[in-house]
C-alpha atoms as a PDB file:
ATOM      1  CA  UNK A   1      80.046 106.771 130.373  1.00  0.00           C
ATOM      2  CA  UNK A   2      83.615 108.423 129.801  1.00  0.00           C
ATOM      3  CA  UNK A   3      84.490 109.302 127.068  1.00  0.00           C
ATOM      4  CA  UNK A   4      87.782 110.493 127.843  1.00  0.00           C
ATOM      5  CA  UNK A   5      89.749 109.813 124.641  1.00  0.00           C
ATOM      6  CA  UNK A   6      87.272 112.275 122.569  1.00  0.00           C
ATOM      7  CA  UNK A   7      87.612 114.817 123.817  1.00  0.00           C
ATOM      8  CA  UNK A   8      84.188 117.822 124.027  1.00  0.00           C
ATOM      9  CA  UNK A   9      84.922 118.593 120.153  1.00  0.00           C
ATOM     10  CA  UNK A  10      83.849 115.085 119.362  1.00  0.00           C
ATOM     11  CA  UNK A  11      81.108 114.260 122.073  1.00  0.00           C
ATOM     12  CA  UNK A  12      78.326 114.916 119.969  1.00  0.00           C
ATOM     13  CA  UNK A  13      79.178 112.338 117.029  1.00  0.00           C
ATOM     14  CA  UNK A  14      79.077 109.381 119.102  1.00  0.00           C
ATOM     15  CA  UNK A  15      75.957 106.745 118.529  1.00  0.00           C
ATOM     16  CA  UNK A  16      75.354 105.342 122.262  1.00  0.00           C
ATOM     17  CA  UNK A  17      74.300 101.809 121.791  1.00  0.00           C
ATOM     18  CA  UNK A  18      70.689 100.674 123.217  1.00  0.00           C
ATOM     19  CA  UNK A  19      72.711  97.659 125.440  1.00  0.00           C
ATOM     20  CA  UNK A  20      75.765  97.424 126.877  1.00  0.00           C
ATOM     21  CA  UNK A  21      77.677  94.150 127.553  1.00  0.00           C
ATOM     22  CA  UNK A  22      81.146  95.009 128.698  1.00  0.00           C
ATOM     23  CA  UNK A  23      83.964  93.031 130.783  1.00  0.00           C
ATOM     24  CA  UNK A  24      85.389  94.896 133.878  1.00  0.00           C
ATOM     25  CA  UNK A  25      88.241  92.562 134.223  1.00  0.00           C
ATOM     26  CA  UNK A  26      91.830  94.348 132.889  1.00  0.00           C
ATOM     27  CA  UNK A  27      94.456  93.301 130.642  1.00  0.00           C
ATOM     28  CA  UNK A  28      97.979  92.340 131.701  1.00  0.00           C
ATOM     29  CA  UNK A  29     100.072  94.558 129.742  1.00  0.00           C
ATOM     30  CA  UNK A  30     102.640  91.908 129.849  1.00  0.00           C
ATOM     31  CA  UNK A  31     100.212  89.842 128.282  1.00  0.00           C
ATOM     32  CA  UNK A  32     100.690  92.459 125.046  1.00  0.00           C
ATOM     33  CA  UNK A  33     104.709  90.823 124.588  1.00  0.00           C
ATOM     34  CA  UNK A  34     104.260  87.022 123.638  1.00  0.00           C
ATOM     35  CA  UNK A  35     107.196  84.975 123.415  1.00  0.00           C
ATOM     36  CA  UNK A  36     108.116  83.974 119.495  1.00  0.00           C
ATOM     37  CA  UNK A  37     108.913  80.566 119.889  1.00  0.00           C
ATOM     38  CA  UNK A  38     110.962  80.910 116.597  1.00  0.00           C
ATOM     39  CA  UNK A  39     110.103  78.280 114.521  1.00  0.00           C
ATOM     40  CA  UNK A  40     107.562  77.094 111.770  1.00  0.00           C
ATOM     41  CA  UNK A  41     107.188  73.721 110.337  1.00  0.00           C
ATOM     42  CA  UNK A  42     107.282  74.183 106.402  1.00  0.00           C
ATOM     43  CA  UNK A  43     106.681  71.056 104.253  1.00  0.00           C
ATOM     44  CA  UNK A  44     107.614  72.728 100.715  1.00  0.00           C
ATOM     45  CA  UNK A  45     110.039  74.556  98.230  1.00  0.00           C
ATOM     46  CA  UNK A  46     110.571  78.201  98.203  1.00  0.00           C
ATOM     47  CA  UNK A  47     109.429  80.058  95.482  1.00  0.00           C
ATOM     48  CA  UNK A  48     111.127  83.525  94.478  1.00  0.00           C
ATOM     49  CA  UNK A  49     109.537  85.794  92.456  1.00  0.00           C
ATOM     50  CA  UNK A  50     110.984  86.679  89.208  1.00  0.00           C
ATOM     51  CA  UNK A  51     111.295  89.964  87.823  1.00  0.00           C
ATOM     52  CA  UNK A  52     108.878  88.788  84.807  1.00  0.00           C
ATOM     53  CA  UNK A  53     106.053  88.166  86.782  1.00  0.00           C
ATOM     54  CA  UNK A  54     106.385  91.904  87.803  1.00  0.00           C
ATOM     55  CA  UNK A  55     105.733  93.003  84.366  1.00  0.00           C
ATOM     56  CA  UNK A  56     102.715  94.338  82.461  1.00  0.00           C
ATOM     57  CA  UNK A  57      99.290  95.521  83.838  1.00  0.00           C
ATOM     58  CA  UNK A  58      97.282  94.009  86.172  1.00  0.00           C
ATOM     59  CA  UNK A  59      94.230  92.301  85.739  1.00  0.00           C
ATOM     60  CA  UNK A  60      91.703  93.759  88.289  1.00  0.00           C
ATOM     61  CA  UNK A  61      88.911  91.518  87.532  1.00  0.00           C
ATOM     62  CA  UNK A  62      90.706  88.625  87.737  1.00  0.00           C
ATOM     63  CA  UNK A  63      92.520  86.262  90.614  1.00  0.00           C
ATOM     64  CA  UNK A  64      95.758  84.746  91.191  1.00  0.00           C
ATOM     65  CA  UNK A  65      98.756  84.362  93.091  1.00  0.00           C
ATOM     66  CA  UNK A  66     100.389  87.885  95.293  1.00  0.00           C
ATOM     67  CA  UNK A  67     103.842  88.607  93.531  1.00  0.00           C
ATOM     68  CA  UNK A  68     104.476  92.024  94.063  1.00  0.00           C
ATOM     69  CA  UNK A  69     103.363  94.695  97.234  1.00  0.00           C
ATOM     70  CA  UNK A  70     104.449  97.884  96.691  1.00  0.00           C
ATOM     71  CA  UNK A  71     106.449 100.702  99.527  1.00  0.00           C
ATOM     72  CA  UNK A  72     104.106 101.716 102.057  1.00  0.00           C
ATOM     73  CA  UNK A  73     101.949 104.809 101.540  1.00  0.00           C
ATOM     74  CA  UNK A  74     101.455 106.570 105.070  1.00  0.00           C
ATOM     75  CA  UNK A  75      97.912 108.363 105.490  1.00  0.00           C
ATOM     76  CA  UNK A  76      98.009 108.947 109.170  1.00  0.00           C
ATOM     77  CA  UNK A  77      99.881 109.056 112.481  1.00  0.00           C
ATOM     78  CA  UNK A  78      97.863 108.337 115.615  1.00  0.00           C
ATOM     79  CA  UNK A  79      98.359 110.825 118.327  1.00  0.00           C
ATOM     80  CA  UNK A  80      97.868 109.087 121.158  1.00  0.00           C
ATOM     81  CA  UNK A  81      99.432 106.230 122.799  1.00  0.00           C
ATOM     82  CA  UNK A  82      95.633 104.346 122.865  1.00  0.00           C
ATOM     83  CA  UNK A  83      96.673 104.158 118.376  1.00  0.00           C
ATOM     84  CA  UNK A  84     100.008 102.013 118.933  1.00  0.00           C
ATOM     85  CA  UNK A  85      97.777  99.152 118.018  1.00  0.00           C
ATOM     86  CA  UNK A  86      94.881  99.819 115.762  1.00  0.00           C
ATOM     87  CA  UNK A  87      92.868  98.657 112.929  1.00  0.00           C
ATOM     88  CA  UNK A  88      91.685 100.723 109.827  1.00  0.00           C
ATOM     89  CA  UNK A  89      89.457  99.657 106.967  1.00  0.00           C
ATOM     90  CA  UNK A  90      86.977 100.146 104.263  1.00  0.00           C
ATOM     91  CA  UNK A  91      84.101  98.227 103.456  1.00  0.00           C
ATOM     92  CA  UNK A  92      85.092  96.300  99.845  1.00  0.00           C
ATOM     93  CA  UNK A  93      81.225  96.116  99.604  1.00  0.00           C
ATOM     94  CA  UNK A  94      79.604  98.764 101.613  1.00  0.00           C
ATOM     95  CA  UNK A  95      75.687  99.387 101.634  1.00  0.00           C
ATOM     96  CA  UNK A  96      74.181 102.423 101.473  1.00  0.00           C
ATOM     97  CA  UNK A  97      73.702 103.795 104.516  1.00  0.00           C
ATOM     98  CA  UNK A  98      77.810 104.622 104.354  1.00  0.00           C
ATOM     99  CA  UNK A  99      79.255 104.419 100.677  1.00  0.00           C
ATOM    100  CA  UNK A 100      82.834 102.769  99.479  1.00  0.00           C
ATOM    101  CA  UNK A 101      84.688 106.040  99.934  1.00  0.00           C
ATOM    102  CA  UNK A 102      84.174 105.808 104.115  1.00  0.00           C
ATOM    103  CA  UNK A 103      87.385 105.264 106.284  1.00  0.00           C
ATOM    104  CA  UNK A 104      86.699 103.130 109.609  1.00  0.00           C
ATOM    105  CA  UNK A 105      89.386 103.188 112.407  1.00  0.00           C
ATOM    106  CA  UNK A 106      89.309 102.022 115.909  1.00  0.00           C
ATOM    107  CA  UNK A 107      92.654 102.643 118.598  1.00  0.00           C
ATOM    108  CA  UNK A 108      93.039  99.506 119.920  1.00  0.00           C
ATOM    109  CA  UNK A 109      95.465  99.512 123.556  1.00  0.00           C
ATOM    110  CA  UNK A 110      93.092  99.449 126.264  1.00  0.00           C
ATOM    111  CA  UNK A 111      91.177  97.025 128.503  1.00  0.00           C
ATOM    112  CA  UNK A 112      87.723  98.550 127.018  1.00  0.00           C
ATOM    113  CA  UNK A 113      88.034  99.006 123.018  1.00  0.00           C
ATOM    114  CA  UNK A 114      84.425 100.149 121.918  1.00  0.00           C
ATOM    115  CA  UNK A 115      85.103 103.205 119.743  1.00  0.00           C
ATOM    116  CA  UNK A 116      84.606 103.055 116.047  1.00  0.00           C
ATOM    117  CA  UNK A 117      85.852 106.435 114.164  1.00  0.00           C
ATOM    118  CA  UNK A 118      84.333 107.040 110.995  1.00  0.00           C
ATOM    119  CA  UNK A 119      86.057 109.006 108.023  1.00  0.00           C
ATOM    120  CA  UNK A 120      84.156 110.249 104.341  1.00  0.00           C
ATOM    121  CA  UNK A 121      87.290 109.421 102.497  1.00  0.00           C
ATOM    122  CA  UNK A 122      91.028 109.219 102.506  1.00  0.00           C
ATOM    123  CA  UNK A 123      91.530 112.398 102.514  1.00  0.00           C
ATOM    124  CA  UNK A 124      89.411 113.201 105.510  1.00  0.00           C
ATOM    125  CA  UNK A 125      91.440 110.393 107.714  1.00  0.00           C
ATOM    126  CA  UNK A 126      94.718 112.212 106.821  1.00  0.00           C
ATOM    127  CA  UNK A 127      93.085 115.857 107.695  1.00  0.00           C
ATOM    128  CA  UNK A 128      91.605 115.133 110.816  1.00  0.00           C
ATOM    129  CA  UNK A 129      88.561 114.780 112.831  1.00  0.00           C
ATOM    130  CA  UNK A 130      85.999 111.729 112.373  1.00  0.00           C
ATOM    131  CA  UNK A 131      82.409 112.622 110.938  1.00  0.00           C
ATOM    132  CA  UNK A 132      80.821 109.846 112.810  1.00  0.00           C
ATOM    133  CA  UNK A 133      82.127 108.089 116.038  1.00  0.00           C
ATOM    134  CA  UNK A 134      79.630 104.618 116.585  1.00  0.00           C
ATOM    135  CA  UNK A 135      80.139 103.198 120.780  1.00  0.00           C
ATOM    136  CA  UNK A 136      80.512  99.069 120.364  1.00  0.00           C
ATOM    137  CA  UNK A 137      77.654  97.716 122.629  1.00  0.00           C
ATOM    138  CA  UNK A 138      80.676  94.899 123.326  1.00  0.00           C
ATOM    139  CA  UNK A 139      84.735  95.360 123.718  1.00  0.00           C
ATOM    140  CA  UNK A 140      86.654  94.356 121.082  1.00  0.00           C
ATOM    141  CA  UNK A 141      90.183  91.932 121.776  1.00  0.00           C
ATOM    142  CA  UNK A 142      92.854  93.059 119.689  1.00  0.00           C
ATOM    143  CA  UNK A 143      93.494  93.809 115.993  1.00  0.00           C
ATOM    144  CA  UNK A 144      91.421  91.381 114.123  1.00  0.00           C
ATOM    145  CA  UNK A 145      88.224  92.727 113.153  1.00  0.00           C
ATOM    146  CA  UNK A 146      87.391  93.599 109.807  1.00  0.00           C
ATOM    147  CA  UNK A 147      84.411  95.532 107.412  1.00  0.00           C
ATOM    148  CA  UNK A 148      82.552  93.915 105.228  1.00  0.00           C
ATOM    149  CA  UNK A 149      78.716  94.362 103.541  1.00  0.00           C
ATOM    150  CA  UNK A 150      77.889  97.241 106.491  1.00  0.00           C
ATOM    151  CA  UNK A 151      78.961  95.351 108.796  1.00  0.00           C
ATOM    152  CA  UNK A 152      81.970  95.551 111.289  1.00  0.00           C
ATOM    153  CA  UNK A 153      83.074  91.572 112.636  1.00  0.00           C
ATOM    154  CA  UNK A 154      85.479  91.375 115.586  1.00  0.00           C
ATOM    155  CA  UNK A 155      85.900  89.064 118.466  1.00  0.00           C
ATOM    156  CA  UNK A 156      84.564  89.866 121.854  1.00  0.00           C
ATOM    157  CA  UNK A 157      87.251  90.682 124.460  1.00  0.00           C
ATOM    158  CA  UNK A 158      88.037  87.489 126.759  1.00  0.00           C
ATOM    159  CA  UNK A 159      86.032  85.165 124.644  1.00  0.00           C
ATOM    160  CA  UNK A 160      86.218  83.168 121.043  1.00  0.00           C
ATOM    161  CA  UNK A 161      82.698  84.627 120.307  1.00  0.00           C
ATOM    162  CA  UNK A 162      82.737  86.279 117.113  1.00  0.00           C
ATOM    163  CA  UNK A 163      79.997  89.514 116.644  1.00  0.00           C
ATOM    164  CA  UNK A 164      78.651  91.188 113.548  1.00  0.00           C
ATOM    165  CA  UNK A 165      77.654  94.716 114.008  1.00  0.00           C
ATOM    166  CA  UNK A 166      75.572  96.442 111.729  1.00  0.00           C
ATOM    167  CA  UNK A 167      76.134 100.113 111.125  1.00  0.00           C
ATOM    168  CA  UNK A 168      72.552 101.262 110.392  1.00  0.00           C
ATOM    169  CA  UNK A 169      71.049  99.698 113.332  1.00  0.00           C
ATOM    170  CA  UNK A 170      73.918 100.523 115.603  1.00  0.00           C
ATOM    171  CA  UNK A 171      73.161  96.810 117.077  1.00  0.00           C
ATOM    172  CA  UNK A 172      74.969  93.895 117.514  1.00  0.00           C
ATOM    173  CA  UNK A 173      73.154  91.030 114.703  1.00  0.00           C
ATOM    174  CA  UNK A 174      75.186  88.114 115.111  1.00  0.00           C
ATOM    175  CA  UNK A 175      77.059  86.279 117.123  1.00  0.00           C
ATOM    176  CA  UNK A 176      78.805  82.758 117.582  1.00  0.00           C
ATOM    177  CA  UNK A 177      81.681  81.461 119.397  1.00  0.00           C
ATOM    178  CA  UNK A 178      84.480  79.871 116.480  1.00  0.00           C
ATOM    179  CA  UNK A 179      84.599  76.477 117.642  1.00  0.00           C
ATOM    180  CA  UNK A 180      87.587  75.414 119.820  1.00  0.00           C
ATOM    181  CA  UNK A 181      89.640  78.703 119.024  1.00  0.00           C
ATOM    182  CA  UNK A 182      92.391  79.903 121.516  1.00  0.00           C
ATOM    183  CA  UNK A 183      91.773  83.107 122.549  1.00  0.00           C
ATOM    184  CA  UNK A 184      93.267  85.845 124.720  1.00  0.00           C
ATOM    185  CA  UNK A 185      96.979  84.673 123.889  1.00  0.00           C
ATOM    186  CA  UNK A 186      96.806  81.339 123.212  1.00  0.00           C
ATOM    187  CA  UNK A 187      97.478  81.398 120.038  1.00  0.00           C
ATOM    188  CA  UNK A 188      98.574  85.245 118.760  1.00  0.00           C
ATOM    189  CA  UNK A 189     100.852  86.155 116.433  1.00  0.00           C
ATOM    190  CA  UNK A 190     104.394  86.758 117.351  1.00  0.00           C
ATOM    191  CA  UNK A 191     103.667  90.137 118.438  1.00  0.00           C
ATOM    192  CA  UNK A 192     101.510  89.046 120.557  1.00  0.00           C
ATOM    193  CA  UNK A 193      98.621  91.616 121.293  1.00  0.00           C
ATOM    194  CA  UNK A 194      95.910  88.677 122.220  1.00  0.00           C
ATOM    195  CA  UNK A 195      95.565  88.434 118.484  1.00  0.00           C
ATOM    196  CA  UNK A 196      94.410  84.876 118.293  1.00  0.00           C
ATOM    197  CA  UNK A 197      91.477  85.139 115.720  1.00  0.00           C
ATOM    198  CA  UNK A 198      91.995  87.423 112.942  1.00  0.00           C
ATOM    199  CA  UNK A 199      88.844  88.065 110.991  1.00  0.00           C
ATOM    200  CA  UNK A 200      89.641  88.397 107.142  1.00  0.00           C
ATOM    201  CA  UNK A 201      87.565  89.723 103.763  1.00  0.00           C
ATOM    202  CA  UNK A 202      89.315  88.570 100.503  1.00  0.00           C
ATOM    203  CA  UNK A 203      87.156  88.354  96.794  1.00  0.00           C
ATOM    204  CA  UNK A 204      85.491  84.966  98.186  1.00  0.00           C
ATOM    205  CA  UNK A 205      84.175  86.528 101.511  1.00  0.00           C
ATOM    206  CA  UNK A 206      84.731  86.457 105.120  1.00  0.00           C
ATOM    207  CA  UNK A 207      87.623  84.329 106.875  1.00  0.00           C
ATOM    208  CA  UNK A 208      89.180  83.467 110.564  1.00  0.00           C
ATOM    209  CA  UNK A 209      92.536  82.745 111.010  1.00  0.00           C
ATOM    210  CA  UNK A 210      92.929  81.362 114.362  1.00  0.00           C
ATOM    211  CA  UNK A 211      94.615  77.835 116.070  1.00  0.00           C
ATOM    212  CA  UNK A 212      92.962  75.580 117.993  1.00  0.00           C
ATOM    213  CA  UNK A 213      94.492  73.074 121.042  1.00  0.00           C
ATOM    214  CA  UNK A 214      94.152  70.077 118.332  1.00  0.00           C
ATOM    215  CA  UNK A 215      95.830  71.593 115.423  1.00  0.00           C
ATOM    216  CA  UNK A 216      98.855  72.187 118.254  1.00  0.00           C
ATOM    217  CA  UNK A 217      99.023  75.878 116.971  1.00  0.00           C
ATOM    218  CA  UNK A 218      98.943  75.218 113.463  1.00  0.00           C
ATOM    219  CA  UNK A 219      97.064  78.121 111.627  1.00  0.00           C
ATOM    220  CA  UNK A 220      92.944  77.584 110.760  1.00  0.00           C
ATOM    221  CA  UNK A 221      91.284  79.049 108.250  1.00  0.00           C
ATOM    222  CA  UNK A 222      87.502  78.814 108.617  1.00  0.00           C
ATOM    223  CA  UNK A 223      85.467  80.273 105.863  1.00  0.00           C
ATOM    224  CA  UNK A 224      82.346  82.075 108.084  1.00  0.00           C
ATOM    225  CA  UNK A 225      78.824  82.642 107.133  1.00  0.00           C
ATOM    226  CA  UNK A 226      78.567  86.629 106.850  1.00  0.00           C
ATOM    227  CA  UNK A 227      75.299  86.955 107.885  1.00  0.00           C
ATOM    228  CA  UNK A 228      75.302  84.550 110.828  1.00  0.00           C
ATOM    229  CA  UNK A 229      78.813  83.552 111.247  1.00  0.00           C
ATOM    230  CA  UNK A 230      78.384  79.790 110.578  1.00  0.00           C
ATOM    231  CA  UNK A 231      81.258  78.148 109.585  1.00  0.00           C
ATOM    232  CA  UNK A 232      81.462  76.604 106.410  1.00  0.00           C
ATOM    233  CA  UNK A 233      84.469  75.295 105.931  1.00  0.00           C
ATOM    234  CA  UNK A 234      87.623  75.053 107.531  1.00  0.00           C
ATOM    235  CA  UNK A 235      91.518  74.007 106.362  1.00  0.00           C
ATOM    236  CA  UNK A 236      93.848  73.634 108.903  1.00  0.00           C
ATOM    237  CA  UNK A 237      97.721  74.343 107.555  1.00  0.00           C
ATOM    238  CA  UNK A 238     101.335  73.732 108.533  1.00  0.00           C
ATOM    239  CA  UNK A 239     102.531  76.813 109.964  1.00  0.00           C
ATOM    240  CA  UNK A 240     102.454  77.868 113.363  1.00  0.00           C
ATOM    241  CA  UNK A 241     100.578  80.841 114.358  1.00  0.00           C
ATOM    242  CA  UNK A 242     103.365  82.183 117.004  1.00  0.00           C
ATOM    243  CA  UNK A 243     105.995  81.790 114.066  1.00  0.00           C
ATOM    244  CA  UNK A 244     104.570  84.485 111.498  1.00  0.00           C
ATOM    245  CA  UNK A 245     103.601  88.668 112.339  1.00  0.00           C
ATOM    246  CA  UNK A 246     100.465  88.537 110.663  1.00  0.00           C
ATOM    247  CA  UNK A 247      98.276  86.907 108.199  1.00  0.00           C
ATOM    248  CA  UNK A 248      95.658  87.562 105.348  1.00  0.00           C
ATOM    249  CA  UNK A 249      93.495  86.602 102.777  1.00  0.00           C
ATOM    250  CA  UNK A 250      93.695  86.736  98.586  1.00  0.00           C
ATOM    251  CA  UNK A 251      91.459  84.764  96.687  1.00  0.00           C
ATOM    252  CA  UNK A 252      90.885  82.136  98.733  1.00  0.00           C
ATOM    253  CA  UNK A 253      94.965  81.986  99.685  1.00  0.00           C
ATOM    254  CA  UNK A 254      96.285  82.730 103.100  1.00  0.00           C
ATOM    255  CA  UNK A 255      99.544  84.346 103.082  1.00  0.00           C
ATOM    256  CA  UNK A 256     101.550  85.238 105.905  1.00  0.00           C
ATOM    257  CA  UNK A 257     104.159  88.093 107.050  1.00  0.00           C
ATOM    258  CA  UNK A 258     107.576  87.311 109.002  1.00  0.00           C
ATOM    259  CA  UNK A 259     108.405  89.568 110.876  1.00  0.00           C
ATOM    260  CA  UNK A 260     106.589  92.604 112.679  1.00  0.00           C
ATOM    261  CA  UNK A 261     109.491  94.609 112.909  1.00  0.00           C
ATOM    262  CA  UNK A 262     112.037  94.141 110.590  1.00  0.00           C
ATOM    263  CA  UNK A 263     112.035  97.069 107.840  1.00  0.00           C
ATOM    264  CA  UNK A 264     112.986  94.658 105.173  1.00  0.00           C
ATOM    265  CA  UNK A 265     110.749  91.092 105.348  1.00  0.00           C
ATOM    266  CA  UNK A 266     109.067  89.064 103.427  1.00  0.00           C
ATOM    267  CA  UNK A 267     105.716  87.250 103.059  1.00  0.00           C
ATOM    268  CA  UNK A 268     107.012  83.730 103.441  1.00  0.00           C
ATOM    269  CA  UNK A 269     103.907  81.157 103.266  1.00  0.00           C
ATOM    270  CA  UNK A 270     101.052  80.673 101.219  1.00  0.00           C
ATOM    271  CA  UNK A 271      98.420  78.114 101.601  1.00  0.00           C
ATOM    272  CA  UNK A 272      94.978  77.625  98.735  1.00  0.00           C
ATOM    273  CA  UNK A 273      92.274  76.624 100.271  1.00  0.00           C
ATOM    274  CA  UNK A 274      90.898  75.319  96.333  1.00  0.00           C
ATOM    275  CA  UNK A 275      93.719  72.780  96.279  1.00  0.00           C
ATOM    276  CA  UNK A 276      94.401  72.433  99.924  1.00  0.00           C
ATOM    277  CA  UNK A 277      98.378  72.958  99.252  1.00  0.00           C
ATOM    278  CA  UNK A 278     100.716  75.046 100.111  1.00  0.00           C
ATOM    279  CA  UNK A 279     104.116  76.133  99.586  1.00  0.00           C
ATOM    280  CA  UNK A 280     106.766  78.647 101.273  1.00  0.00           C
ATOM    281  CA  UNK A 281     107.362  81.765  99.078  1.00  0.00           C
ATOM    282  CA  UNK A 282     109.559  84.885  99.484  1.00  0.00           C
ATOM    283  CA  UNK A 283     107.530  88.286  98.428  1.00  0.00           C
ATOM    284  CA  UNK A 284     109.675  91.094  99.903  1.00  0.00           C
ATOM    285  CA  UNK A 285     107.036  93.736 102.248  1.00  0.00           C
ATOM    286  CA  UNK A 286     108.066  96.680 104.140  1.00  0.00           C
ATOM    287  CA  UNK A 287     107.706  97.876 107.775  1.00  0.00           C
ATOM    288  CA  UNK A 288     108.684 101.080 107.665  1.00  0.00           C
ATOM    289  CA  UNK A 289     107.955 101.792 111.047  1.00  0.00           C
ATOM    290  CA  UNK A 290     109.150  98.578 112.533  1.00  0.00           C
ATOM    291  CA  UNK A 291     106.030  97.172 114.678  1.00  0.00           C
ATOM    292  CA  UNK A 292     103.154  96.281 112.205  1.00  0.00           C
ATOM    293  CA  UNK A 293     100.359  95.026 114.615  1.00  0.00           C
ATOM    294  CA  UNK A 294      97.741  94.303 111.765  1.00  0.00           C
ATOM    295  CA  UNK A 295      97.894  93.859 108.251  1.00  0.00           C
ATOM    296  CA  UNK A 296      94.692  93.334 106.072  1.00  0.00           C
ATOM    297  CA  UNK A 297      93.582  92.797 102.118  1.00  0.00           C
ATOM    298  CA  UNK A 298      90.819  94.891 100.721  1.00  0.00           C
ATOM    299  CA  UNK A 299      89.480  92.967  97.626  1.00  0.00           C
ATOM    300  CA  UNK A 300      87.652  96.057  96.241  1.00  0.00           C
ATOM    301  CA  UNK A 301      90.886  98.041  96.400  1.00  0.00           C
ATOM    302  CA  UNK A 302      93.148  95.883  95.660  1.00  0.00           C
ATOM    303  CA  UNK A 303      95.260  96.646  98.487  1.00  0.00           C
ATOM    304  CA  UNK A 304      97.174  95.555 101.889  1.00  0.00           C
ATOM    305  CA  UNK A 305      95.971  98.008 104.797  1.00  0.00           C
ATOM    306  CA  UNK A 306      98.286  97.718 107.760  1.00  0.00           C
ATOM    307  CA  UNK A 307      98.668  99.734 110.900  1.00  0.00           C
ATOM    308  CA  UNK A 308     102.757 100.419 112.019  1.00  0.00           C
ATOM    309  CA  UNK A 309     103.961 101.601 114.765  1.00  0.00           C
ATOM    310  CA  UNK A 310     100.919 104.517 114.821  1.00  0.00           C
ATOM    311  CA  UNK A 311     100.666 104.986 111.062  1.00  0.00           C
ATOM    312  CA  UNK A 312      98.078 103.759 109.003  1.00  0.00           C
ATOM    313  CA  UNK A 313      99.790 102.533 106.397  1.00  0.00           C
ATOM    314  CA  UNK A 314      98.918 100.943 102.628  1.00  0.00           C
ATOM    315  CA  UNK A 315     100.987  98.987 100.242  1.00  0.00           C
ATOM    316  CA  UNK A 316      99.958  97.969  96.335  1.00  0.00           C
ATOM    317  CA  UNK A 317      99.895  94.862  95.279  1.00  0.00           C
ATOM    318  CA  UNK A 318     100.197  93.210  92.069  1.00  0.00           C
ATOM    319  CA  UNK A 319      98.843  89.643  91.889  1.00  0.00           C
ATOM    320  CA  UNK A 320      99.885  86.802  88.886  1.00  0.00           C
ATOM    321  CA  UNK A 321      98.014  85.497  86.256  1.00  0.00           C
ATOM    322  CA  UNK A 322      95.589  82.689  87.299  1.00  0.00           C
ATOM    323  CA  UNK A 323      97.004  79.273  86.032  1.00  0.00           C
END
């Protein structure tokens, strides 16, 4: 099996996998550019955020609304062109086997995403090498997956089938196909990148946000079984998937970025799945590097990780009091 992108100083840290399922068909690169079609259908007030709200300390242990996200904070630069697109991560509730400090990255342009690079801490991602480099039995599609109770969740490439991997067996544990979801760009965001299911973690567990042929391209949000990937329950919104960058999860709110590339955005919709309502808002967020290709919430740290342009990227964020 190549492993062409390590390199000989990193051959011996890769975990082979006992099976392999892969796909041999290739991706269309064109397939990597989908069309914004430049609308969104909104059904509520905008709602600015005051310079009050931004006040004062804020309550960790607690939930409410996102008012604030801080400048980015840049920890790394890919160095190859395979980390244009990519996901990094840590595990809000890691197990033992790999503890809360450990940094998980995977590159992920190609037509055969399987490698998982694994970090001790910040630091380590910034400095250099991986310690630990795990082969996915099954390609991953896009930027989507996400960490969560030592496990990584992604979808499998040309498929809605979601998969669980476990990191101490090194074995795929779950799977199950997310009913009716578009996949391999039906429904992306507007950078396209086959990103049709994104896989979140927020303070009330694991999420999908995805579209379906019957919501029209509306965003889903299915609340997923983490140990078998049963969905729960699911909320279907009024904002079109192609219209909005990227999505994510904050105590059981979806909130949504508008634009990949523009330095100075803002997050522009929130939906509650408690209430099942949702308003437009206006939250300014940066893209420094002006092509943000995933965006993610990490409950433990209370932070937005997002991967620009290369960088691995993370923003603060300061969330109202609960009303």
């Amino acid at each position: 099996m190549c492993l062409c992108l390590l390199g000989p100083a990193l051959s011996h840290l890769v975990s082979r996998p006992v099976n392999t399922r892969g796909d041999k068909s290739s991706l269309r690169d064109s397939a990597w550019h989908y069309e914004n079609p430049g609308y969104q259908e909104l059904t509520a007030v905008v709602t600015e955020v005051s310079a009050p709200n931004l006040e004062g300390p804020t309550d960790i242990s607690g939930c409410g609304d996102l008012v604030w996200v801080q400048e980015p904070e840049v920890h790394r630069k890919a160095d190859s062109i395979a980390g244009k697109y990519g996901v990094w991560m840590q595990d809000p509730e890691a197990k033992e086997t790999y503890g809360p400090e450990m940094v998980w990255r995977i590159d992920a342009v190609g037509s055969e995403v399987r490698q998982l690079f694994g970090y001790e801490n910040i630091d380590q991602l910034s400095r250099g090498f991986p310690t630990k480099v795990l082969l996915l039995p099954e390609s991953m599609e896009s930027t989507g997956a996400t960490m969560y109770r030592g496990s990584l969740y992604y979808q499998r490439r040309l498929s809605r089938t979601l998969l669980r991997y476990d990191l101490q067996s090194e074995s795929i544990a779950a799977r199950r196909d997310l009913p009716h979801a578009g996949f391999h760009g039906q429904f992306p965001y507007s950078w396209g990148g086959y990103t049709d299911i994104d896989l979140a973690v927020d303070e009330n567990g694991l999420w999908a946000i995805y579209s379906t042929n019957k919501a029209k391209g509306a965003i889903m949000i299915s609340q997923l079984d983490p140990h078998n990937l049963e969905v729960k329950g699911t909320w279907e919104t009024k904002i079109r998937k192609t219209s909005v960058a990227n999505a994510f999860m904050i105590c059981g709110n979806l909130y949504t970025v508008a634009s990949y590339t523009s330095p100075n955005t803002t997050i522009n919709y929130m939906y509650d799945t408690a209430t099942s309502q949702d308003k437009t808002i206006s939250v300014p967020f940066k893209n420094r590097y002006r092509y943000n290709s995933m965006v993610d919430y990490n409950p433990a740290q209370r932070k937005l990780y997002a991967w620009d342009n290369y960088y691995m990227v993370s923003y603060n964020v300061r969330l109202g009091k609960q009303e």
